[in-house]
PDB file of N, CA and C in Angstrom:
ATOM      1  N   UNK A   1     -15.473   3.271  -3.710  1.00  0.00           N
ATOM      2  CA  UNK A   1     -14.304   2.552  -4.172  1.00  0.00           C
ATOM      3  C   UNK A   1     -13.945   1.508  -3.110  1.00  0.00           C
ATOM      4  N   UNK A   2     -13.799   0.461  -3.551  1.00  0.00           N
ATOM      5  CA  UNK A   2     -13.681  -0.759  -2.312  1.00  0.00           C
ATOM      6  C   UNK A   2     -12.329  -0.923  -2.368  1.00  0.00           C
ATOM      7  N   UNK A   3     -11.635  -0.634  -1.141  1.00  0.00           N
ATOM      8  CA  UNK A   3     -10.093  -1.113  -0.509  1.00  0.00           C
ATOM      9  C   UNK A   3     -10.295  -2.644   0.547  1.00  0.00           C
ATOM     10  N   UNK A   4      -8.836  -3.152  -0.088  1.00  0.00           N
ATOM     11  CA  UNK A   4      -8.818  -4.592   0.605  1.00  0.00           C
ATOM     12  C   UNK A   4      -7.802  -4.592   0.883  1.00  0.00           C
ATOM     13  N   UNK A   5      -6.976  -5.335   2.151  1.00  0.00           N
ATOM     14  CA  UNK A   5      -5.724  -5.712   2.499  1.00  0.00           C
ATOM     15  C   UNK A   5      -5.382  -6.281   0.922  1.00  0.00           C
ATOM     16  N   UNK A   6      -4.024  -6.253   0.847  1.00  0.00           N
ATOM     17  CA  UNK A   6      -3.342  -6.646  -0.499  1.00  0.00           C
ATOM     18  C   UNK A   6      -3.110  -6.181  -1.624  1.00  0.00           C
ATOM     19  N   UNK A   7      -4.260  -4.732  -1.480  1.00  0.00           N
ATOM     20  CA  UNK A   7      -3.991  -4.285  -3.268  1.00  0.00           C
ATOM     21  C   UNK A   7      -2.982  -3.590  -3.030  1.00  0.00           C
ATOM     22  N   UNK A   8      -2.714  -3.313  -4.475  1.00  0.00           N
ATOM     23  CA  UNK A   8      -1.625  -1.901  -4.664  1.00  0.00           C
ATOM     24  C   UNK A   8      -2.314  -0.861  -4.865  1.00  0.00           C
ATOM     25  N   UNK A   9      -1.639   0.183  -3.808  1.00  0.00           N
ATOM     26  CA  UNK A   9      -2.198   1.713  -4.007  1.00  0.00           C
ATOM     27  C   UNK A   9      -1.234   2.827  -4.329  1.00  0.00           C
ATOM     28  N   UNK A  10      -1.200   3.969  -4.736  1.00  0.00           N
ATOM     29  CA  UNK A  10      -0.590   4.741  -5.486  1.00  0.00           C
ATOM     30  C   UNK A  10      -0.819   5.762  -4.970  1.00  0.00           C
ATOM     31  N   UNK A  11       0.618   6.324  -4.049  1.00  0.00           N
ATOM     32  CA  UNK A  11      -0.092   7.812  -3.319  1.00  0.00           C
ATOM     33  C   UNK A  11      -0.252   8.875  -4.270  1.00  0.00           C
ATOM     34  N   UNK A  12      -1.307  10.095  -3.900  1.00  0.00           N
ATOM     35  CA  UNK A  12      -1.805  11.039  -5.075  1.00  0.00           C
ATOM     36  C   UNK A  12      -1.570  12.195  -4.665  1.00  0.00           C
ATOM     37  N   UNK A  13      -1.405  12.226  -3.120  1.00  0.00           N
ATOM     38  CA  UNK A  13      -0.961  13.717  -2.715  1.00  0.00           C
ATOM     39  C   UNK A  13      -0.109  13.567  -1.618  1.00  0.00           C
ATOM     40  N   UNK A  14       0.652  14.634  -0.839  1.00  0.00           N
ATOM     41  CA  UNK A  14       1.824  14.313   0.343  1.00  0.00           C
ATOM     42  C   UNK A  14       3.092  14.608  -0.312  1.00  0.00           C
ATOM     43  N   UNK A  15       3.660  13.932   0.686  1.00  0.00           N
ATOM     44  CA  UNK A  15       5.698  14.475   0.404  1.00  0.00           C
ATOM     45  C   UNK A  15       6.146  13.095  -0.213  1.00  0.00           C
ATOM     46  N   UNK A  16       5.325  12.169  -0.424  1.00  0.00           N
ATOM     47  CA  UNK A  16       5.392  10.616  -0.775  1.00  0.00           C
ATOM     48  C   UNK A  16       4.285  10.184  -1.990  1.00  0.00           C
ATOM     49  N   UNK A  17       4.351  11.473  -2.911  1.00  0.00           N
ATOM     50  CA  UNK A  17       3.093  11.510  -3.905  1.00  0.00           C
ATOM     51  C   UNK A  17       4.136  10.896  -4.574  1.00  0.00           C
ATOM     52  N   UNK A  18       3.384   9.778  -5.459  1.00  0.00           N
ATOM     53  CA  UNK A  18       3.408   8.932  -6.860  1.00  0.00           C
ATOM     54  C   UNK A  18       4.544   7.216  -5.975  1.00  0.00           C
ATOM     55  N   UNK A  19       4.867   7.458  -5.055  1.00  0.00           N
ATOM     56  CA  UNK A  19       4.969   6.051  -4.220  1.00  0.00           C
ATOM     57  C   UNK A  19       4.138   5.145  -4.275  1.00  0.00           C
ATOM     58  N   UNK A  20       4.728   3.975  -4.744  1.00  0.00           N
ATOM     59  CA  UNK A  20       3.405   2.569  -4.410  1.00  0.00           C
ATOM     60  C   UNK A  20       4.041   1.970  -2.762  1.00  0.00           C
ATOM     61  N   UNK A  21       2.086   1.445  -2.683  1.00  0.00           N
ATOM     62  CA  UNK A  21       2.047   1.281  -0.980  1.00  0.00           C
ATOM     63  C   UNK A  21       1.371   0.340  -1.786  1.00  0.00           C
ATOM     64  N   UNK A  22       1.816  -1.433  -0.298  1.00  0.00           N
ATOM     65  CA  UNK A  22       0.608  -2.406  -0.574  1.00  0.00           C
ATOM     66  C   UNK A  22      -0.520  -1.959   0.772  1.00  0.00           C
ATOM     67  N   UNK A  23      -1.661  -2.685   0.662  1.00  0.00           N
ATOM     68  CA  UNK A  23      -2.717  -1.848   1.817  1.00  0.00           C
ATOM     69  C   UNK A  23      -2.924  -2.835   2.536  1.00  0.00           C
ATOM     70  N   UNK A  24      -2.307  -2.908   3.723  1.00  0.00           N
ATOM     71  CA  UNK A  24      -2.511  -3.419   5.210  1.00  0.00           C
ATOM     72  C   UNK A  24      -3.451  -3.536   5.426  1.00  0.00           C
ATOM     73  N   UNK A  25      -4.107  -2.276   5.884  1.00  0.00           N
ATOM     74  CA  UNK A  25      -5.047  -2.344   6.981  1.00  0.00           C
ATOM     75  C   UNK A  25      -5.951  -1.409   6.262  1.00  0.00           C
ATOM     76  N   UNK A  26      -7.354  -1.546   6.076  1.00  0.00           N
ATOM     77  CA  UNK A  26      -8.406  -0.761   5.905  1.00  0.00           C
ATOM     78  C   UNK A  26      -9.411  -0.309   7.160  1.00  0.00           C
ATOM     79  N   UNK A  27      -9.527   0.903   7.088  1.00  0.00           N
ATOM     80  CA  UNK A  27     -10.344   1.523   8.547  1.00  0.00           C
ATOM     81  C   UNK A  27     -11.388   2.334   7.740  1.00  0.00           C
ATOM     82  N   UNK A  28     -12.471   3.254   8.117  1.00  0.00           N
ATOM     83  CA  UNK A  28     -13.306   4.290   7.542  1.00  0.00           C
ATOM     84  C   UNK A  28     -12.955   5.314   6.934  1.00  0.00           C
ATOM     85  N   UNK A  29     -11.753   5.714   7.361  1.00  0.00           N
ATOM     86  CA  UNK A  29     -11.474   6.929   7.180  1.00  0.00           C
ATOM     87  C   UNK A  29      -9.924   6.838   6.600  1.00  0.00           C
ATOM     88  N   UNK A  30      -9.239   5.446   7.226  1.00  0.00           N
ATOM     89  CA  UNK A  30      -7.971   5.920   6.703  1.00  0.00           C
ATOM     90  C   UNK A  30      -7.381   4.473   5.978  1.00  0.00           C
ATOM     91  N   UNK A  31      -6.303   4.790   5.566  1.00  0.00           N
ATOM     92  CA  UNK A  31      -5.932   3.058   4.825  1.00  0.00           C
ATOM     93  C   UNK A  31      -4.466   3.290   5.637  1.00  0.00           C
ATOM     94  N   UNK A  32      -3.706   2.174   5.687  1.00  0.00           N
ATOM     95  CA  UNK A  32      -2.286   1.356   6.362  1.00  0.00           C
ATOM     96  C   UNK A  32      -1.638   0.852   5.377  1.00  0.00           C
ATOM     97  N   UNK A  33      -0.599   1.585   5.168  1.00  0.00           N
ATOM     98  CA  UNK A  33       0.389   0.871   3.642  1.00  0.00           C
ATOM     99  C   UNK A  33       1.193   0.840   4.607  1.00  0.00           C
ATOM    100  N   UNK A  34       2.058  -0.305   3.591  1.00  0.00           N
ATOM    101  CA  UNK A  34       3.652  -0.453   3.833  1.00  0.00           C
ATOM    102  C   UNK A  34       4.061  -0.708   2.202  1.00  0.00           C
ATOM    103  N   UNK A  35       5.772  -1.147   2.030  1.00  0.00           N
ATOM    104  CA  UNK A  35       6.422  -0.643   1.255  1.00  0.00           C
ATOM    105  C   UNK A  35       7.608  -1.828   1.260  1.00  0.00           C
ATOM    106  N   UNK A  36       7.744  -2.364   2.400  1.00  0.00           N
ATOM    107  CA  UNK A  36       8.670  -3.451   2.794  1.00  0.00           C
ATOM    108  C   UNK A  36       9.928  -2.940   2.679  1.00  0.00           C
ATOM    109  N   UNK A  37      10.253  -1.436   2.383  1.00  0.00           N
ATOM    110  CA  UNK A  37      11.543  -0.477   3.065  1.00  0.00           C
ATOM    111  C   UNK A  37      11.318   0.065   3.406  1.00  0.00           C
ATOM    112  N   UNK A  38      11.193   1.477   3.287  1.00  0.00           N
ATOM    113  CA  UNK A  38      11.103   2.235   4.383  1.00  0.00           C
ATOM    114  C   UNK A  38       9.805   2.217   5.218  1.00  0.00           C
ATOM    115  N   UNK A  39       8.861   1.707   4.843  1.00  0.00           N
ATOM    116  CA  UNK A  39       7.681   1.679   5.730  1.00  0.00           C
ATOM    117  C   UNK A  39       7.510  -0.019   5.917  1.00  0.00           C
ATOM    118  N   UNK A  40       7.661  -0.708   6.728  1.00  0.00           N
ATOM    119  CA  UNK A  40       7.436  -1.891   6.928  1.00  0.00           C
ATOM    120  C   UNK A  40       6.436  -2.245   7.357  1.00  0.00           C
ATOM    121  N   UNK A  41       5.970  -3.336   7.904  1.00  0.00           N
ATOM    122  CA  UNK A  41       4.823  -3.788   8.168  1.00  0.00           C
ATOM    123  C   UNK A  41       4.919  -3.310   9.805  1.00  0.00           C
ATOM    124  N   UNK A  42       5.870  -3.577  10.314  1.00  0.00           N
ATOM    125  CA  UNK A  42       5.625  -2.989  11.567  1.00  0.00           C
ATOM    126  C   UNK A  42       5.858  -1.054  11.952  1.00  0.00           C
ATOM    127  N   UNK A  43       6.208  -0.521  10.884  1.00  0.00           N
ATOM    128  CA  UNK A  43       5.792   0.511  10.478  1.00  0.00           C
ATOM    129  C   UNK A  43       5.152   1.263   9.794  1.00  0.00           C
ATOM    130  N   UNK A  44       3.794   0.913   9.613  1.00  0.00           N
ATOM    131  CA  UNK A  44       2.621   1.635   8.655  1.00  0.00           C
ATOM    132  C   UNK A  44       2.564   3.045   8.335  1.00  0.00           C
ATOM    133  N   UNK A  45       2.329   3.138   7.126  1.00  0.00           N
ATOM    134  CA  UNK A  45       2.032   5.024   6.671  1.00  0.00           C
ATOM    135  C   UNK A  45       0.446   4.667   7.153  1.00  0.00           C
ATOM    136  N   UNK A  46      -0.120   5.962   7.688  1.00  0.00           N
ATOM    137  CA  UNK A  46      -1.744   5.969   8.191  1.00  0.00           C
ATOM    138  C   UNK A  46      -1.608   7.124   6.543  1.00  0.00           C
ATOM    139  N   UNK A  47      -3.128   6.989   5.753  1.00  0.00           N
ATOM    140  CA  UNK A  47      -2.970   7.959   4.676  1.00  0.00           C
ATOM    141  C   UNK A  47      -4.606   7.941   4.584  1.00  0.00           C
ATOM    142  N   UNK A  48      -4.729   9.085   4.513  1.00  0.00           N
ATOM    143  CA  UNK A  48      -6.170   9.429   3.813  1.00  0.00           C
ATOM    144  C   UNK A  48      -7.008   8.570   2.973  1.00  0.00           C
ATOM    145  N   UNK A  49      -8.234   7.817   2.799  1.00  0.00           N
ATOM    146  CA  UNK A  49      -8.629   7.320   1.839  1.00  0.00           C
ATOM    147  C   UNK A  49      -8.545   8.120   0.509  1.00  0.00           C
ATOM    148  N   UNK A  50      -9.387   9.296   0.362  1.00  0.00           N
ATOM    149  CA  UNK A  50      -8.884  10.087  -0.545  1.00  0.00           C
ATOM    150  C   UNK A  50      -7.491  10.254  -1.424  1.00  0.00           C
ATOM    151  N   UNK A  51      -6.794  10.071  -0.669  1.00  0.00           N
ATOM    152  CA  UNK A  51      -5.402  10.248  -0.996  1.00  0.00           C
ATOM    153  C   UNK A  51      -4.308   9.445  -1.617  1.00  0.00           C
ATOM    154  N   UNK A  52      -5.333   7.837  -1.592  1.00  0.00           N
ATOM    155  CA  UNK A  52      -4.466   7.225  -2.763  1.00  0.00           C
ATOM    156  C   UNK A  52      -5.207   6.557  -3.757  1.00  0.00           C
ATOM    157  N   UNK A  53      -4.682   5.779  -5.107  1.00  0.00           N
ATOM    158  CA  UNK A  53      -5.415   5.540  -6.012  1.00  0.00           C
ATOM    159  C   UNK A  53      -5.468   4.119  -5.960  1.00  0.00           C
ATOM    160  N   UNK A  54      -6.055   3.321  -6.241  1.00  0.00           N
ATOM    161  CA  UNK A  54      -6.277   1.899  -6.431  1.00  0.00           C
ATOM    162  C   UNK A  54      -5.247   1.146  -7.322  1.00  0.00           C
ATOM    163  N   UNK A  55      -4.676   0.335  -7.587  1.00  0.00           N
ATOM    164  CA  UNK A  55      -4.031  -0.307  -8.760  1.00  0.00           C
ATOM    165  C   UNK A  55      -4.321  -1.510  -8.806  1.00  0.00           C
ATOM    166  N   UNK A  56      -5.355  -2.116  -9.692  1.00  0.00           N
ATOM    167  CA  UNK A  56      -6.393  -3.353 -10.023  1.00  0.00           C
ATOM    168  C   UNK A  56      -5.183  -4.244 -10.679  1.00  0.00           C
ATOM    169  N   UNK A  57      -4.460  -3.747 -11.525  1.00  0.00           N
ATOM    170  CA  UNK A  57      -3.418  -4.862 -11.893  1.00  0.00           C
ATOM    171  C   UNK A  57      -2.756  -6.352 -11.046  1.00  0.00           C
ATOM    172  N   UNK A  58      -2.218  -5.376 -10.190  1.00  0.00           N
ATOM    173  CA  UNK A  58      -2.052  -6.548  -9.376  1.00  0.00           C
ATOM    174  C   UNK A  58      -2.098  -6.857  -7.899  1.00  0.00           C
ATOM    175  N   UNK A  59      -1.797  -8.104  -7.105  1.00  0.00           N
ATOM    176  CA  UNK A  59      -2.371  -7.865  -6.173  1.00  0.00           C
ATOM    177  C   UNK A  59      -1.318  -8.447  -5.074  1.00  0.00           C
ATOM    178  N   UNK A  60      -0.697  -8.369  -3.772  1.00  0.00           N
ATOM    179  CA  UNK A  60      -0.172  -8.794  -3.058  1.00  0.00           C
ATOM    180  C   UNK A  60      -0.301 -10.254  -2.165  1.00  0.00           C
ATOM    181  N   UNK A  61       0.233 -11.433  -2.451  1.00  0.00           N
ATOM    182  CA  UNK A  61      -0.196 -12.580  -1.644  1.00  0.00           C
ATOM    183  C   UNK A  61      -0.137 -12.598  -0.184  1.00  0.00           C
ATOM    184  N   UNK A  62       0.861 -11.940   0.245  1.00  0.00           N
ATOM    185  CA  UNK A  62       1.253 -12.112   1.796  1.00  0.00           C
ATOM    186  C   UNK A  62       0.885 -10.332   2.146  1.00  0.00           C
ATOM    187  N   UNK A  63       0.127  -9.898   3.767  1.00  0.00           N
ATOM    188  CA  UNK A  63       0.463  -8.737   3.754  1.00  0.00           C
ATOM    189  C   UNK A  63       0.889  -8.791   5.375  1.00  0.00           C
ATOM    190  N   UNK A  64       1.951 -10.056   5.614  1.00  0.00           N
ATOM    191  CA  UNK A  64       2.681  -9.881   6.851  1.00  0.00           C
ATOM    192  C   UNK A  64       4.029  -9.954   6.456  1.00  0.00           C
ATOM    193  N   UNK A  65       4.578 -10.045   5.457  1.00  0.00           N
ATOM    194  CA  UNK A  65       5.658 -10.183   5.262  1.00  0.00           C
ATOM    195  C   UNK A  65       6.644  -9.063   4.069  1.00  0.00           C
ATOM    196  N   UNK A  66       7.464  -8.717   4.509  1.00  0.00           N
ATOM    197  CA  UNK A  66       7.994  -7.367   4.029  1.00  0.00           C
ATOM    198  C   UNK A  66       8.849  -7.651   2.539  1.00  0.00           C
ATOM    199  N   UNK A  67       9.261  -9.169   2.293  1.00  0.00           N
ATOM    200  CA  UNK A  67      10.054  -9.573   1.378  1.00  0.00           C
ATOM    201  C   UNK A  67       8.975  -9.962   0.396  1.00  0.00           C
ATOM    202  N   UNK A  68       7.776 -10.264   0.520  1.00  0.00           N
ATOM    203  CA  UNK A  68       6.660 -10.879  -0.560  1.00  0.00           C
ATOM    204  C   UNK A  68       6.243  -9.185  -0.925  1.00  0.00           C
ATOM    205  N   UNK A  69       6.502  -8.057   0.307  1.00  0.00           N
ATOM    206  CA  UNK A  69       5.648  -6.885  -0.298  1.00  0.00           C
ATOM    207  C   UNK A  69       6.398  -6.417  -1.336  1.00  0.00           C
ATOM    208  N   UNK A  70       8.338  -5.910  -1.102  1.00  0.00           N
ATOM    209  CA  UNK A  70       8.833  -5.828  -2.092  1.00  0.00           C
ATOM    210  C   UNK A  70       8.934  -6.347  -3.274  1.00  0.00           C
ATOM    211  N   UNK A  71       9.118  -7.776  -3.303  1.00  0.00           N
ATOM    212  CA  UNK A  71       8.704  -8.196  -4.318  1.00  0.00           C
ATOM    213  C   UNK A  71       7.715  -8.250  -5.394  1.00  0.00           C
ATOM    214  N   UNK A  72       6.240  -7.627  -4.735  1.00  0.00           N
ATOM    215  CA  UNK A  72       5.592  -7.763  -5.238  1.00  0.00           C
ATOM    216  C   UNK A  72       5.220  -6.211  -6.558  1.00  0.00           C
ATOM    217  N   UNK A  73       6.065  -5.212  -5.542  1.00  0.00           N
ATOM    218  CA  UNK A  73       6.029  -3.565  -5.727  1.00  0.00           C
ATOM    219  C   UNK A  73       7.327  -3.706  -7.202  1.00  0.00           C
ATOM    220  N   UNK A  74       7.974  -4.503  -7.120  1.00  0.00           N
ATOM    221  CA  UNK A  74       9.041  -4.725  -7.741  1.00  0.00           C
ATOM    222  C   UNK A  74       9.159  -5.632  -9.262  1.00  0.00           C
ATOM    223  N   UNK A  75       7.842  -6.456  -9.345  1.00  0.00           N
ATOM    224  CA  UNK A  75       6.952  -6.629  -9.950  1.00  0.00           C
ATOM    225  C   UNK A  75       6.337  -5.953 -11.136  1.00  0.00           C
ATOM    226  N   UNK A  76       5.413  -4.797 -10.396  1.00  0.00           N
ATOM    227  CA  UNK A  76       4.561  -4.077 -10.656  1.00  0.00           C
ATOM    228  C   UNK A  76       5.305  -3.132 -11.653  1.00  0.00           C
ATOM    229  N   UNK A  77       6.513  -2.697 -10.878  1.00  0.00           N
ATOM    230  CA  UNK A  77       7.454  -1.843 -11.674  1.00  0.00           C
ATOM    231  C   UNK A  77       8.016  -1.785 -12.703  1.00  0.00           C
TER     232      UNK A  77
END
């Protein structure tokens, strides 16, 4: 499953299951959401690859800025 900075992901398990995260940062093992409230860009959730789902619909333009992420989650919604 290919993860990219910008998509929307959909947590699937945790204390933050069914939350949308846009995806920061991609690593091997783990992905970097934020949320542009409670998790900001300068505060990343670290989350399992496993652990969240992809959302192809749509996609995030900015992933430094916390007002384009809400907006974009807000969107989606």
């Amino acid at each position: 499953m290919l993860m990219e900075p910008g998509m929307l992901a959909k947590s699937k398990a945790g204390r933050d299951k069914d939350c949308i995260y846009v995806i920061i940062s991609v690593n091997d093992e783990y992905v970097y959401l934020a949320d542009g409230e409670r998790r900001s860009v300068s505060n990343l959730k670290k989350k399992n690859r496993r652990h969240v789902q992809i959302i192809y619909k749509k996609r995030c333009a900015s992933v430094s800025d916390d007002e384009v992420i809400r907006k974009t989650i807000r969107e989606y919604c």
